[in-house]
PDB file of N, CA and C in Angstrom:
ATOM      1  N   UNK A   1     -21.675 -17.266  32.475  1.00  0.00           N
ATOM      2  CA  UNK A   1     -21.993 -16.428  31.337  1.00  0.00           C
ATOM      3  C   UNK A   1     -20.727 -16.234  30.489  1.00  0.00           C
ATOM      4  N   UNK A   2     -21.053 -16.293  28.938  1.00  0.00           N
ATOM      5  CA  UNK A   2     -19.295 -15.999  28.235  1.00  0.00           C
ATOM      6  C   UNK A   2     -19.469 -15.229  27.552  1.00  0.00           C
ATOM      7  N   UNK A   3     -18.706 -14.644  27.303  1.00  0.00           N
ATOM      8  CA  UNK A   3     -17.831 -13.369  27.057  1.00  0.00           C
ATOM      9  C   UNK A   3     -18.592 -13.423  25.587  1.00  0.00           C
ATOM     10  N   UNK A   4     -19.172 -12.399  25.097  1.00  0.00           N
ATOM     11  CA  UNK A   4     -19.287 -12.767  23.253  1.00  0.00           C
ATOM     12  C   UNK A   4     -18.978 -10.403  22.852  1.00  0.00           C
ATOM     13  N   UNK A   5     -18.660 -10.997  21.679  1.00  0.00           N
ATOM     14  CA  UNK A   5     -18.248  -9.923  20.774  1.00  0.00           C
ATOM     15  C   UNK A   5     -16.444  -9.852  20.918  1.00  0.00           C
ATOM     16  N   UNK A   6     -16.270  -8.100  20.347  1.00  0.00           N
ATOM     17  CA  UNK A   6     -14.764  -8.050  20.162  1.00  0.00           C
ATOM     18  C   UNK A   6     -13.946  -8.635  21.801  1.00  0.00           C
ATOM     19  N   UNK A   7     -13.983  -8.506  23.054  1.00  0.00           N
ATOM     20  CA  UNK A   7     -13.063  -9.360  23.722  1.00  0.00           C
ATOM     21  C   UNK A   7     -12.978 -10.282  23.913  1.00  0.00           C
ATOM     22  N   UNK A   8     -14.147 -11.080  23.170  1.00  0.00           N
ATOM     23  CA  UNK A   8     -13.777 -12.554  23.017  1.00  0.00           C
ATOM     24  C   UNK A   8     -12.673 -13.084  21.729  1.00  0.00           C
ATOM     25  N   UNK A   9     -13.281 -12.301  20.943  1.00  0.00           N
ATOM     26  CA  UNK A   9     -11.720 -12.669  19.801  1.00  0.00           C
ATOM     27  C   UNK A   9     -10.741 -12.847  20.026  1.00  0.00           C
ATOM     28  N   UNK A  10     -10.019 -14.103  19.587  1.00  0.00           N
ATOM     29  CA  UNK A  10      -8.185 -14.344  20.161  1.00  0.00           C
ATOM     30  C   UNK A  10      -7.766 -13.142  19.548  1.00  0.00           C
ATOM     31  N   UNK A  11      -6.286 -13.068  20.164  1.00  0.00           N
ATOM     32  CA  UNK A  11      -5.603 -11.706  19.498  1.00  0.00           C
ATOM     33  C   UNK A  11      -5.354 -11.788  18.262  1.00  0.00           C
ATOM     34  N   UNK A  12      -4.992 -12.754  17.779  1.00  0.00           N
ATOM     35  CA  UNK A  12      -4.547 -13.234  15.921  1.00  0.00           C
ATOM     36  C   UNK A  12      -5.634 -12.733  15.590  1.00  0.00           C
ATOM     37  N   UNK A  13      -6.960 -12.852  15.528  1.00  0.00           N
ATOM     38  CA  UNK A  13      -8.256 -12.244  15.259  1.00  0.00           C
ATOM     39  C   UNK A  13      -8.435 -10.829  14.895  1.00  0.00           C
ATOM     40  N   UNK A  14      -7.865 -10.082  16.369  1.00  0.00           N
ATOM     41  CA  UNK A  14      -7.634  -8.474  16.405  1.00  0.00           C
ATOM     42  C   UNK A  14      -6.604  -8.368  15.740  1.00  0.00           C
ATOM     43  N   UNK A  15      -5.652  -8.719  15.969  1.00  0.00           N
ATOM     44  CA  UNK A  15      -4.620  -7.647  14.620  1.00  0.00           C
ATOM     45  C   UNK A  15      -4.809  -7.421  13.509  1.00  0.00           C
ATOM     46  N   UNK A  16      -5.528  -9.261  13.043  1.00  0.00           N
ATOM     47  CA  UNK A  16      -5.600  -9.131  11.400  1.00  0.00           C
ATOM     48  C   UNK A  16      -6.588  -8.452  10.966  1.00  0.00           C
ATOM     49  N   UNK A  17      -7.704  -8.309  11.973  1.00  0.00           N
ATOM     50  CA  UNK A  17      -8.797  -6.738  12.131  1.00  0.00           C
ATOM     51  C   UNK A  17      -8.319  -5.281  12.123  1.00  0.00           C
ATOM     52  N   UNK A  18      -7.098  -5.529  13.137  1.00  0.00           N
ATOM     53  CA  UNK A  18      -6.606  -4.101  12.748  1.00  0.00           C
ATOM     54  C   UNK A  18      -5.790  -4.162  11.420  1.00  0.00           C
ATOM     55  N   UNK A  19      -5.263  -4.845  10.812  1.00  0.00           N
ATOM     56  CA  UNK A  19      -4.226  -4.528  10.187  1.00  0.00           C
ATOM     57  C   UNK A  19      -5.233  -4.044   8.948  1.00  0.00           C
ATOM     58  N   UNK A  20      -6.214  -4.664   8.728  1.00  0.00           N
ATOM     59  CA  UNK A  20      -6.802  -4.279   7.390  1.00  0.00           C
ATOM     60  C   UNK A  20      -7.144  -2.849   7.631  1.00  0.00           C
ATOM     61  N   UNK A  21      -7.166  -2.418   8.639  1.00  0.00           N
ATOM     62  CA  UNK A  21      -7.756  -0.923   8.492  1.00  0.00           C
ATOM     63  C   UNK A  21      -6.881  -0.494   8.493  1.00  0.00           C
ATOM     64  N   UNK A  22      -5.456  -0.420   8.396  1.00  0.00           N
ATOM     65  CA  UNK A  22      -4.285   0.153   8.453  1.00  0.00           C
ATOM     66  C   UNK A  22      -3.808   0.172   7.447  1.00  0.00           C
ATOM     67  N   UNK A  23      -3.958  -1.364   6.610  1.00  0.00           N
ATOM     68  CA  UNK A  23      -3.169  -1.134   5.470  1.00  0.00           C
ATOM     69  C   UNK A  23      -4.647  -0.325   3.879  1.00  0.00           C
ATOM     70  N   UNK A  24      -5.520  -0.197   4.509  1.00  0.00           N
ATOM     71  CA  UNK A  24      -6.670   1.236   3.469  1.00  0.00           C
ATOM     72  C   UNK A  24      -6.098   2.207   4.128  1.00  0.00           C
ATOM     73  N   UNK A  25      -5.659   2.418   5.110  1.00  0.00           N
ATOM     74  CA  UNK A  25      -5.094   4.196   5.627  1.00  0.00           C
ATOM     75  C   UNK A  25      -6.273   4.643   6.307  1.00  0.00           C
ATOM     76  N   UNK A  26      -7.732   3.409   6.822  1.00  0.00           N
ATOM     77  CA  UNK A  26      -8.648   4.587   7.774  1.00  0.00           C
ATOM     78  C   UNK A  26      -8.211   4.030   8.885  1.00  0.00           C
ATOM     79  N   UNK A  27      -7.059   3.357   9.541  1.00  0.00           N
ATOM     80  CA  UNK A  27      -6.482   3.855  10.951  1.00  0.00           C
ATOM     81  C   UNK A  27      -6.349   5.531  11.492  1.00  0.00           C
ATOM     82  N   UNK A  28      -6.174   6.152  11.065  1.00  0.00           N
ATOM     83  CA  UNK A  28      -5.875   7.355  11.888  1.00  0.00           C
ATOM     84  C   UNK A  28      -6.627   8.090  10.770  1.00  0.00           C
ATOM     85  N   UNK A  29      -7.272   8.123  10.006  1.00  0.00           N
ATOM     86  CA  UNK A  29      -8.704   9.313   9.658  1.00  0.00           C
ATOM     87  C   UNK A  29      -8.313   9.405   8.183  1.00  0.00           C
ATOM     88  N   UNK A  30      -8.542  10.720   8.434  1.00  0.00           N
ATOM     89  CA  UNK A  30      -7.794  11.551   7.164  1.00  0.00           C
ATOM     90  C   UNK A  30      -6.606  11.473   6.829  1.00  0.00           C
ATOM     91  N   UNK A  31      -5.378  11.554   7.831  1.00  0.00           N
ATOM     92  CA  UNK A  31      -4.482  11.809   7.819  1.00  0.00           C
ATOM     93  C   UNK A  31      -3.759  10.243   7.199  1.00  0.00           C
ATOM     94  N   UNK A  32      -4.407   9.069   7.666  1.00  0.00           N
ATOM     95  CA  UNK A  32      -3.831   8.164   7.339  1.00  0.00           C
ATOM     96  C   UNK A  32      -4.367   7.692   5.819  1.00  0.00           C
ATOM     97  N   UNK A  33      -5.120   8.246   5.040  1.00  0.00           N
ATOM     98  CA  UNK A  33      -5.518   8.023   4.152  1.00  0.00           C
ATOM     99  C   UNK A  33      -5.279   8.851   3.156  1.00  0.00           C
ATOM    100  N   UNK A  34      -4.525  10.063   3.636  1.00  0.00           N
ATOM    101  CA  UNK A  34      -3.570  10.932   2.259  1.00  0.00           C
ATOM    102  C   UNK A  34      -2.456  10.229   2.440  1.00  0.00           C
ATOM    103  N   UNK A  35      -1.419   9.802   3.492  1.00  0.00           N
ATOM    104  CA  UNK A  35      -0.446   8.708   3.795  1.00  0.00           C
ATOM    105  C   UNK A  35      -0.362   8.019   2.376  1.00  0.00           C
ATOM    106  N   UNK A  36      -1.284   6.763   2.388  1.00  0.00           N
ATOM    107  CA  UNK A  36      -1.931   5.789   1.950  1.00  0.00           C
ATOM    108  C   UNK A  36      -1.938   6.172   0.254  1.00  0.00           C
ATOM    109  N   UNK A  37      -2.785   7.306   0.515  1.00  0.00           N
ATOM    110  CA  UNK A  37      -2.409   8.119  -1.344  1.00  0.00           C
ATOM    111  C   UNK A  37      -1.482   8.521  -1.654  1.00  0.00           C
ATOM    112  N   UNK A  38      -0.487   8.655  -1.031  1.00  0.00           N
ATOM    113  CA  UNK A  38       0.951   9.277  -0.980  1.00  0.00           C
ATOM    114  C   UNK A  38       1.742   8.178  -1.286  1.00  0.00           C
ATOM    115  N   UNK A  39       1.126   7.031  -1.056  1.00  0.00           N
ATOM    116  CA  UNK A  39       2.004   5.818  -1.004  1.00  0.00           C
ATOM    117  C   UNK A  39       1.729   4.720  -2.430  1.00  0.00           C
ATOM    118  N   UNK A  40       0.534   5.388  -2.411  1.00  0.00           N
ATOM    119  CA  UNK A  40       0.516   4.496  -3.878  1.00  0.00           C
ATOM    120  C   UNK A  40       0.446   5.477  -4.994  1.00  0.00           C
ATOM    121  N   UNK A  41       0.041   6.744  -5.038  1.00  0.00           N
ATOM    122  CA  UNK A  41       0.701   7.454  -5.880  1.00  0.00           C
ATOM    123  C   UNK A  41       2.708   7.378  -6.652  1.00  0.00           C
ATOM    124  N   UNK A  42       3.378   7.436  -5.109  1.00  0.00           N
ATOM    125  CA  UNK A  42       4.529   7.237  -5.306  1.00  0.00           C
ATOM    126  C   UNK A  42       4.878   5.883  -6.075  1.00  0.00           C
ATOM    127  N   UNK A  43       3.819   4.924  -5.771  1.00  0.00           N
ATOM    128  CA  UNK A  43       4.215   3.204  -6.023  1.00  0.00           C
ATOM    129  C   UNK A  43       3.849   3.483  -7.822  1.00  0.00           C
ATOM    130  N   UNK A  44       2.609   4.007  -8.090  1.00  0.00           N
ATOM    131  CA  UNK A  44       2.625   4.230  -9.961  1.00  0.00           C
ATOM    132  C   UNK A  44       3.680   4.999 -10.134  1.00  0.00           C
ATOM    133  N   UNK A  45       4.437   6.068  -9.513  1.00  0.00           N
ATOM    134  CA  UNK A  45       5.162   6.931 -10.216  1.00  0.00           C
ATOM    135  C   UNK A  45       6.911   5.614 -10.445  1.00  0.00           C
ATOM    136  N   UNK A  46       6.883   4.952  -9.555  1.00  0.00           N
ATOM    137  CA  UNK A  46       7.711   3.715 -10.032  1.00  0.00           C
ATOM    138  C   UNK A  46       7.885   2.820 -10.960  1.00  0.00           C
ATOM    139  N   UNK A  47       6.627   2.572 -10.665  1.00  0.00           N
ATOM    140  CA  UNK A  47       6.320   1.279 -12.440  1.00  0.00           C
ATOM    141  C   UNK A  47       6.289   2.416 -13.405  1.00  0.00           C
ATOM    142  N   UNK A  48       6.271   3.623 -13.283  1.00  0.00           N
ATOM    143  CA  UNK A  48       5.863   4.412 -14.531  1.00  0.00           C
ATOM    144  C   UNK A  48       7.318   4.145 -15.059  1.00  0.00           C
ATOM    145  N   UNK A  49       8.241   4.951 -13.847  1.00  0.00           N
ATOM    146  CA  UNK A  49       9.590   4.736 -14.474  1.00  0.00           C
ATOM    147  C   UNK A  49      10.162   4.170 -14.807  1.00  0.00           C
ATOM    148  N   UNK A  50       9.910   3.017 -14.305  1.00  0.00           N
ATOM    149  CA  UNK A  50      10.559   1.271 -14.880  1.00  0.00           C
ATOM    150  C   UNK A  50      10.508   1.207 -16.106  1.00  0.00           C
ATOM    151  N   UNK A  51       8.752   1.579 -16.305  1.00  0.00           N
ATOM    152  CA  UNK A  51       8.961   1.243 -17.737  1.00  0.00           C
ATOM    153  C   UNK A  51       9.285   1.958 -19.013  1.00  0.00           C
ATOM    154  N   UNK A  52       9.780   3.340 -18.681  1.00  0.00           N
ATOM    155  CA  UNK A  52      10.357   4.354 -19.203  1.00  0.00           C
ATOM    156  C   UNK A  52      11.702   3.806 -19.338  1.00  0.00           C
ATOM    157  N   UNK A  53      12.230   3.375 -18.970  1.00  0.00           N
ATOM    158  CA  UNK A  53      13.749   3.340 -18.322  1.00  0.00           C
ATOM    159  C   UNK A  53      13.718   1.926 -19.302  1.00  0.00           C
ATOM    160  N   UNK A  54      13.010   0.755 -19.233  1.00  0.00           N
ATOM    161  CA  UNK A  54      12.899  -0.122 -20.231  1.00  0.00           C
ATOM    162  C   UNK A  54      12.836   0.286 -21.432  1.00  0.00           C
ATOM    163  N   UNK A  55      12.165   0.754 -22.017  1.00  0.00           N
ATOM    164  CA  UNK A  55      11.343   1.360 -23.428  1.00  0.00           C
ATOM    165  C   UNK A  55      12.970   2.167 -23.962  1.00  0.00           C
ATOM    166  N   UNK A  56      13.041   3.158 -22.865  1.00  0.00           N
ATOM    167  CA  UNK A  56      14.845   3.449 -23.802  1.00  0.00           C
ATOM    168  C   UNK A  56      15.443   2.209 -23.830  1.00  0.00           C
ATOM    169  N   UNK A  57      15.573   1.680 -22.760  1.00  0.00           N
ATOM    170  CA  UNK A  57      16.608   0.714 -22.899  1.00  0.00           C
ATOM    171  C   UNK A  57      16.567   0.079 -24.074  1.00  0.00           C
ATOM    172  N   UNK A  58      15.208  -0.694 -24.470  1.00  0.00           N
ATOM    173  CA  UNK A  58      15.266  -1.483 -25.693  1.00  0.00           C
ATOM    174  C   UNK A  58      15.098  -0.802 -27.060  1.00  0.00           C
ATOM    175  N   UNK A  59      14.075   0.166 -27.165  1.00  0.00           N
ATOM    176  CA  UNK A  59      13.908   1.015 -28.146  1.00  0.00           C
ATOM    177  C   UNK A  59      14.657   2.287 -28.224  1.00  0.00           C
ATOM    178  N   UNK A  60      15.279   2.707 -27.570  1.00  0.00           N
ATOM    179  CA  UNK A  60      15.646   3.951 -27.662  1.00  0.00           C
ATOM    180  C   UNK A  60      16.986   4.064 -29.148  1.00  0.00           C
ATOM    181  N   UNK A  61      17.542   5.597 -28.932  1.00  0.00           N
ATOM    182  CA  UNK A  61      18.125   5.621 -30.083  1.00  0.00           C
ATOM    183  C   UNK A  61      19.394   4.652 -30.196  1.00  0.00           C
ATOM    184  N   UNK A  62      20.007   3.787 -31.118  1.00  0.00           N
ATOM    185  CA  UNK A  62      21.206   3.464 -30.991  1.00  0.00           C
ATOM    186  C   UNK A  62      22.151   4.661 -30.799  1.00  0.00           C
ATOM    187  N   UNK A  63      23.992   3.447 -30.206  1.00  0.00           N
ATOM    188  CA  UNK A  63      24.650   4.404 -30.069  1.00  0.00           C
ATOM    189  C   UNK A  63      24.563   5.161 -28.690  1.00  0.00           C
ATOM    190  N   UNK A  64      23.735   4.985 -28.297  1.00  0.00           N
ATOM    191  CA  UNK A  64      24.026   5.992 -26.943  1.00  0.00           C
ATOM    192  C   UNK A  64      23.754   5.039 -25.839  1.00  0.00           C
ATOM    193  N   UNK A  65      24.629   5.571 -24.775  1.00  0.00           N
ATOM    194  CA  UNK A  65      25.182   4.452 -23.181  1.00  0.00           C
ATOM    195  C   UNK A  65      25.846   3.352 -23.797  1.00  0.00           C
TER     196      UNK A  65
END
């Protein structure tokens, strides 16, 4: 008789199963999914600044830096 469902899956199988639920943040519930919002919140508040930080750079006032 053979083995069928999840312990038949090679392990390469299971991780890349787990990993997808890890990298949405529903590994560990709730908690991993404010994480997760915490993490890409922070990731827009980056590109925001980049491109703030560009926009002076090229447009901003002459004369200054």
């Amino acid at each position: 008789m053979e083995r069928a469902g999840y312990p038949a899956f090679s392990r390469g199988f299971k991780v890349r199963r787990w990993l997808r639920y890890a990298h949405t943040g529903e590994v560990y519930g709730v908690i991993g999914q404010s994480i997760a919002g915490a993490v890409s919140a922070g990731a827009a508040v980056m590109v925001w600044t980049g491109v703030a930080m560009s926009w002076r750079r090229f447009f901003g006032a002459p004369g200054r830096g």
